[in-house]
Protein backbone atom coordinates (compact mmCIF):
# COMPACT_ATOMS: atom_id res chain seq x y z
CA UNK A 1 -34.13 -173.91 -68.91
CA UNK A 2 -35.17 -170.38 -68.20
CA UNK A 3 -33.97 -168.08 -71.15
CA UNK A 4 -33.97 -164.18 -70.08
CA UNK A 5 -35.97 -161.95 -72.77
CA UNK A 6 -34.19 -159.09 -73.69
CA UNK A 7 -35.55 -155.72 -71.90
CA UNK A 8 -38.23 -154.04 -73.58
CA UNK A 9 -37.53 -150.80 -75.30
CA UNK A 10 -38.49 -147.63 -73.10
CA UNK A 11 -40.06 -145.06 -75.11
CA UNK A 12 -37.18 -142.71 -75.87
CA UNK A 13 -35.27 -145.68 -77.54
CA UNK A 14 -38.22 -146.55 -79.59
CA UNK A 15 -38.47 -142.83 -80.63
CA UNK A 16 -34.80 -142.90 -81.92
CA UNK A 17 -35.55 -145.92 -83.46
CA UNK A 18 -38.18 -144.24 -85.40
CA UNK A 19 -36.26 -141.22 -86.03
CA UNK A 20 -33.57 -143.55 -87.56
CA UNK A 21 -35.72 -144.96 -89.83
CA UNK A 22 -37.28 -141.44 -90.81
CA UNK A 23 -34.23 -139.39 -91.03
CA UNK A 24 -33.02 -139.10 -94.13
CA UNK A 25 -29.36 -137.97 -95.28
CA UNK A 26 -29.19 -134.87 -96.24
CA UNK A 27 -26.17 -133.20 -97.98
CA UNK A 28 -25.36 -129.36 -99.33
CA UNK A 29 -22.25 -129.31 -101.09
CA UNK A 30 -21.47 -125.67 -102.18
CA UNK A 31 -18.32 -124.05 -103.55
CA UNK A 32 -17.13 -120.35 -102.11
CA UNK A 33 -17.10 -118.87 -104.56
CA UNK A 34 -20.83 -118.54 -105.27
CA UNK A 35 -22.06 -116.93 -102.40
CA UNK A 36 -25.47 -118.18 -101.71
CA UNK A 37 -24.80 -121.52 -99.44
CA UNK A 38 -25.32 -119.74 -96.34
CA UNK A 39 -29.05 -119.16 -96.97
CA UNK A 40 -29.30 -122.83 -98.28
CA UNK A 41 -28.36 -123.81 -95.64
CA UNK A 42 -30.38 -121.66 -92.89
CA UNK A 43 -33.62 -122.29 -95.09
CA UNK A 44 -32.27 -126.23 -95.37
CA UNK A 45 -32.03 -126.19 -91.58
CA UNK A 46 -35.13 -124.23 -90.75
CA UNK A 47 -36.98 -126.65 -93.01
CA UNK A 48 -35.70 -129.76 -91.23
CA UNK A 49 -36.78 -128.29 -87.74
CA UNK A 50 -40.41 -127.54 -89.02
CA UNK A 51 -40.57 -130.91 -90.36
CA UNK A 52 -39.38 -132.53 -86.72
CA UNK A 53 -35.62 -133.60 -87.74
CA UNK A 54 -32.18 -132.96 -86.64
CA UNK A 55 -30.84 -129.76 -88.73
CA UNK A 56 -27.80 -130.07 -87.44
CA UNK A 57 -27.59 -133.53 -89.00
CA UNK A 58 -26.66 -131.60 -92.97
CA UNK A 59 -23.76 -133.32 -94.14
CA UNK A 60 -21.94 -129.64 -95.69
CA UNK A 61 -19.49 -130.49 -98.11
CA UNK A 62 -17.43 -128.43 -99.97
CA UNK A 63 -16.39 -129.03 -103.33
CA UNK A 64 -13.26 -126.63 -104.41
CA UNK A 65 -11.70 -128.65 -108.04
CA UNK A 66 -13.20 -129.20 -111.34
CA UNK A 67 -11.68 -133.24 -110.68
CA UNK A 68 -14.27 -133.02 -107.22
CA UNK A 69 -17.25 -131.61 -109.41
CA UNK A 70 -16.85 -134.39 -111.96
CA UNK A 71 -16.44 -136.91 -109.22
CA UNK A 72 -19.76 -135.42 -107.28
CA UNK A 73 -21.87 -134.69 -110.30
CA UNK A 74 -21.91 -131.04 -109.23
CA UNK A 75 -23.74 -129.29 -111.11
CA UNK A 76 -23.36 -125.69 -109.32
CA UNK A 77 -23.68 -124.15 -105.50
CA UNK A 78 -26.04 -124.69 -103.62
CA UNK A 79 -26.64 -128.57 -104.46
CA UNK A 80 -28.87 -130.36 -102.09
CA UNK A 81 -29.19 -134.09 -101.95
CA UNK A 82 -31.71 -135.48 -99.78
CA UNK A 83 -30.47 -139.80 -99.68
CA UNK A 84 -29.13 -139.07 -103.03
CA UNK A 85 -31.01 -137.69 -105.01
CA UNK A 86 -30.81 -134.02 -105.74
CA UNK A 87 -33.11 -131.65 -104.95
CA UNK A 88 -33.69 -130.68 -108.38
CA UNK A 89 -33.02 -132.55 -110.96
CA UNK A 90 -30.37 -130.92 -113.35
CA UNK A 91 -30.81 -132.74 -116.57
CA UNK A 92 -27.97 -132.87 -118.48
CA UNK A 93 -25.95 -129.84 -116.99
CA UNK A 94 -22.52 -130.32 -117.32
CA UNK A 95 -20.55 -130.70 -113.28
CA UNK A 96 -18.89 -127.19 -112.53
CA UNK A 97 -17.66 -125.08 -110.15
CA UNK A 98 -20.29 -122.12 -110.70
CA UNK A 99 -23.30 -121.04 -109.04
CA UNK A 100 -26.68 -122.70 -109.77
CA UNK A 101 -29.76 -121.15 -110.61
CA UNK A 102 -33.00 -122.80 -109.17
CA UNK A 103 -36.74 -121.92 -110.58
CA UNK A 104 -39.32 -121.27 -107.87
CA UNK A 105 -42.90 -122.55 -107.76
CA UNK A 106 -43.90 -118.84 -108.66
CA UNK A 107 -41.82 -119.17 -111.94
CA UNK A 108 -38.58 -116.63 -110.27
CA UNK A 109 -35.00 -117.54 -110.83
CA UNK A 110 -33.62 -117.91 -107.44
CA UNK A 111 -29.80 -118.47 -106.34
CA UNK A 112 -31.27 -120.80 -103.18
CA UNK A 113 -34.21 -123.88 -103.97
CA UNK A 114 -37.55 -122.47 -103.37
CA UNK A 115 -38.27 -123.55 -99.42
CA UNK A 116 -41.43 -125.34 -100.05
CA UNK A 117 -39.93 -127.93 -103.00
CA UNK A 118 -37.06 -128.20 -99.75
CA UNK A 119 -39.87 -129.32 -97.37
CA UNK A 120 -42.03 -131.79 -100.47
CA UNK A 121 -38.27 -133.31 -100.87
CA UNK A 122 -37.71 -133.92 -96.97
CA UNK A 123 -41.24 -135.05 -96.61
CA UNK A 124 -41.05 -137.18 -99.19
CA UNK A 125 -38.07 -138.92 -97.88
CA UNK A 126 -39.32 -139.17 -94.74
CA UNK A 127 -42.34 -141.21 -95.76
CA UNK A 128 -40.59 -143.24 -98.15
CA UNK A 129 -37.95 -143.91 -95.44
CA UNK A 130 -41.04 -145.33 -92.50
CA UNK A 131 -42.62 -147.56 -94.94
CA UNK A 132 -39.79 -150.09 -97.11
């Protein structure tokens, strides 16, 4: 009985395969009222593109009630979660609709995440992501 193999994957459907398996999901949930998400999420994007993946695959999520920043664990705008996990861990800072304050590499207080603990976070995904 002659049993058909399936047809071998061409290269572009191995890539997305790969890129599948590599991408990871990446949120920014801001509130309006602090004004910084736009730059989180230009610097989020341009990071994303220098690293090889789809920016325009940020989940943006806005969270507008106290009852949604309870429910989210938001701690303050810009939050970026990379499969989870935020970018910077927030201890025990109570969930509010404010804006958050992130410490750069350089030791400056900075409304946006410093771009290169962005890129370690993405990177890291990535690799844990490739290899289970």
């Amino acid at each position: 009985m002659f049993v058909p193999r399936p047809p071998a994957l061409g290269r572009r459907a191995r890539l997305s395969s790969l890129w599948a398996m590599t991408q990871p999901r990446v949120e920014l949930l801001f509130w309006d009222g602090c004004p910084s998400h736009p730059q989180a999420l230009q610097e989020l994007r341009a990071a994303m593109a220098a690293l090889g993946l789809d920016p325009d695959q940020v989940l943006v999520r806005e969270v507008d009630t106290e009852q949604g920043a309870d429910r989210e664990r938001f701690v303050g705008s810009p939050t970026i979660r990379i499969d989870g996990a935020d970018l910077q861990d927030p201890g025990d800072e109570p969930a509010a609709l404010s804006c958050r304050v992130y410490h750069r590499r350089d030791g400056r207080v900075s409304p946006v995440p410093d771009p290169a603990d962005v890129r370690d976070a993405l990177r890291n995904a990535m690799t844990t992501r490739s290899h289970p």
